[in-house]
C-alpha atoms as a PDB file:
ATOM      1  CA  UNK A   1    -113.589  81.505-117.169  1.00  0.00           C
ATOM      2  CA  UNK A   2    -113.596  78.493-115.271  1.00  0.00           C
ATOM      3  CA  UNK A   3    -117.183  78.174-115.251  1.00  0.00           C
ATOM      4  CA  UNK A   4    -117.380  79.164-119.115  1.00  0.00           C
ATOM      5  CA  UNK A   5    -115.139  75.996-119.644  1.00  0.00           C
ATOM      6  CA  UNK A   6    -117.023  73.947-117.594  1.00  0.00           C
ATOM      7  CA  UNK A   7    -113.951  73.262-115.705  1.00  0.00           C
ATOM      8  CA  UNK A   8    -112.191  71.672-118.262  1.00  0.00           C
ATOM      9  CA  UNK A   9    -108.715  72.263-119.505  1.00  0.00           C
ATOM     10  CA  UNK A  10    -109.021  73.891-123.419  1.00  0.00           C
ATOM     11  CA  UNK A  11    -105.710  72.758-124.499  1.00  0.00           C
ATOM     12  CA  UNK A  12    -106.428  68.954-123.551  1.00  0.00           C
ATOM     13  CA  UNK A  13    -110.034  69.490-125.231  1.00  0.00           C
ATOM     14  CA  UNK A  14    -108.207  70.267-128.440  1.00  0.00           C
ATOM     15  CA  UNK A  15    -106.200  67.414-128.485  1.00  0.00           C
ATOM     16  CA  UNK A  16    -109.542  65.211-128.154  1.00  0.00           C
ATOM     17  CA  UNK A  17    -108.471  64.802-123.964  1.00  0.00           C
ATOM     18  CA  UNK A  18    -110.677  65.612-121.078  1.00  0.00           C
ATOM     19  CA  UNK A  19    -109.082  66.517-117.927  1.00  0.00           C
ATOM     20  CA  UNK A  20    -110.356  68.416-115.002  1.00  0.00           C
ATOM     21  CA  UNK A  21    -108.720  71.860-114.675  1.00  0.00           C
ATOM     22  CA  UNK A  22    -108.804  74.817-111.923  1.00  0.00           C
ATOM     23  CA  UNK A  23    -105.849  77.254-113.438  1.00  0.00           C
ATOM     24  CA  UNK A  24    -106.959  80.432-116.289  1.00  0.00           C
ATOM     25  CA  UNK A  25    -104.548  81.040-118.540  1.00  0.00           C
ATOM     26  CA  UNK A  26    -103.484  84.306-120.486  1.00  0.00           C
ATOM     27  CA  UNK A  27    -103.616  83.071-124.127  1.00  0.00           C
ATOM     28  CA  UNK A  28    -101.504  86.360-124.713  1.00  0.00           C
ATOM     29  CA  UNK A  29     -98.987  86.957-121.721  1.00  0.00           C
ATOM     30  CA  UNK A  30     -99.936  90.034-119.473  1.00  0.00           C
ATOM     31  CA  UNK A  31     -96.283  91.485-120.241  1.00  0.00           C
ATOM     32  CA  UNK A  32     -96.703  91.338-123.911  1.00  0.00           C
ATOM     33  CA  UNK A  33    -100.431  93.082-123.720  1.00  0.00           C
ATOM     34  CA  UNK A  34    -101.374  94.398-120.485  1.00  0.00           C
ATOM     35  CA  UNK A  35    -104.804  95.742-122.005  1.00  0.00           C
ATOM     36  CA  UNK A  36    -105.685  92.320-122.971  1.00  0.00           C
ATOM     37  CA  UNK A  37    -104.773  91.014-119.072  1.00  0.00           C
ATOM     38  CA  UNK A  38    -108.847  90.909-118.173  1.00  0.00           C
ATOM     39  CA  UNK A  39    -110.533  90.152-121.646  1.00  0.00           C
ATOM     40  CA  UNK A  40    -112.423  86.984-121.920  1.00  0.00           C
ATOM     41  CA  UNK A  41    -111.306  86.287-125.552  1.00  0.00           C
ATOM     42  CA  UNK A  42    -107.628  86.233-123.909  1.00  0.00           C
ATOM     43  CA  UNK A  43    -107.937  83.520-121.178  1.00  0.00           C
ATOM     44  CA  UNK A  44    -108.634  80.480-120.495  1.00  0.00           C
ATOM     45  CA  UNK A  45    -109.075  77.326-117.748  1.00  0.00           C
ATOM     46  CA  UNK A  46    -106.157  75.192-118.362  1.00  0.00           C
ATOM     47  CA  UNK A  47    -104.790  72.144-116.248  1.00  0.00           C
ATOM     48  CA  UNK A  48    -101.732  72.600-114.090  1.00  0.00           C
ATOM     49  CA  UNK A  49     -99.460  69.947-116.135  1.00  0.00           C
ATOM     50  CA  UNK A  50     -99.885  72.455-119.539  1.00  0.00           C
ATOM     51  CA  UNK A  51     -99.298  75.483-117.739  1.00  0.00           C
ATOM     52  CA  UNK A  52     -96.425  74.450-116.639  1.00  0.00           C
ATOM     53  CA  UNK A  53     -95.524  73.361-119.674  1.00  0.00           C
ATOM     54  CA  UNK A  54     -96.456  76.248-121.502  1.00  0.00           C
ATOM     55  CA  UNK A  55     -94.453  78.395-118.683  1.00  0.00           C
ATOM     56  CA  UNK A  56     -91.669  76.012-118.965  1.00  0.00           C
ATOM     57  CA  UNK A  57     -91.531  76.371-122.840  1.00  0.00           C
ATOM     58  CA  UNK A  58     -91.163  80.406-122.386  1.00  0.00           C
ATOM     59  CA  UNK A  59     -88.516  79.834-119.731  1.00  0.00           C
ATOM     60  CA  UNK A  60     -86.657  77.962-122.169  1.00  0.00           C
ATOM     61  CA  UNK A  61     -86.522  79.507-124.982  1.00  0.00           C
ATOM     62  CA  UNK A  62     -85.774  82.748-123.205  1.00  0.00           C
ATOM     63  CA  UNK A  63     -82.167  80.979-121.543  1.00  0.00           C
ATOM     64  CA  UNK A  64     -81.698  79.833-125.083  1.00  0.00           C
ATOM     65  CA  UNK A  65     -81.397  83.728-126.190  1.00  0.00           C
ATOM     66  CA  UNK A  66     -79.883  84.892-122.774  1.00  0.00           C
ATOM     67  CA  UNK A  67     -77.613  82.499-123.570  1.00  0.00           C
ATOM     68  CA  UNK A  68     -76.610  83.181-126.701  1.00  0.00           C
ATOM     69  CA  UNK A  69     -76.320  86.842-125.771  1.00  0.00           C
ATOM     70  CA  UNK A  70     -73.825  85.575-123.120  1.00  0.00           C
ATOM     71  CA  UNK A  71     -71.391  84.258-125.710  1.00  0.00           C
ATOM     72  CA  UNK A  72     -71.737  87.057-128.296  1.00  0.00           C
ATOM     73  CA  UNK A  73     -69.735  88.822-125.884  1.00  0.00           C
ATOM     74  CA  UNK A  74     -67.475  86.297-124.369  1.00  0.00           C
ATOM     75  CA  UNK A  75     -64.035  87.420-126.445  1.00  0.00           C
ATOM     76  CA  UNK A  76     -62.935  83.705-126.973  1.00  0.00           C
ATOM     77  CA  UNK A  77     -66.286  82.980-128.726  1.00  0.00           C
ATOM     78  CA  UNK A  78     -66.567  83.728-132.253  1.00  0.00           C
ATOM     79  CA  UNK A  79     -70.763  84.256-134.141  1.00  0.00           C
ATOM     80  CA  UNK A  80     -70.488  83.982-137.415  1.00  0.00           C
ATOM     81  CA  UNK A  81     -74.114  84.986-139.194  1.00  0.00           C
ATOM     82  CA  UNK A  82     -75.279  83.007-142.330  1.00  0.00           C
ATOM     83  CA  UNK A  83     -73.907  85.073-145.332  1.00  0.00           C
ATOM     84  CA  UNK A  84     -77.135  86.642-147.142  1.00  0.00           C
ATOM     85  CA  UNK A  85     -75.651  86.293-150.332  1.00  0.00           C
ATOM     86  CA  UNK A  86     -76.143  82.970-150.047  1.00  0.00           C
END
């Protein structure tokens, strides 16, 4: 991959940047489609500052919902859903 991408991270490219890169990337995470872990089409040579990012963006949004999880079952804290008759 890194050779295919002449070294060069994908996501910069397509935001018209051109940065060095030495880290391939599963466009679809290996837990979400194991099949698709060693498929060309489904990685790519990204630099270290968006990986992390993109890493950091899962990790996120993942507390977010562990979070809210946390105090749907707390029995001082009250969910109330939006009302889909509305």
């Amino acid at each position: 991959m890194l050779q295919r991408d002449n070294y060069l991270c994908q996501v910069c490219k397509r935001a018209g940047r051109i940065t060095p890169a030495t880290t391939v990337h599963h466009i679809k995470a290996v837990r979400v489609d194991y099949g698709k872990r060693l498929d060309p089409n489904n990685l790519e040579t990204i630099c270290k500052a968006c990986h992390n990012a993109e890493h950091n963006e899962r990790a996120k949004s993942l507390h977010d919902k562990q979070e809210k999880i946390k105090s749907a079952r707390r029995s001082d804290v009250f969910v109330f859903n939006a009302n889909p008759e509305t």
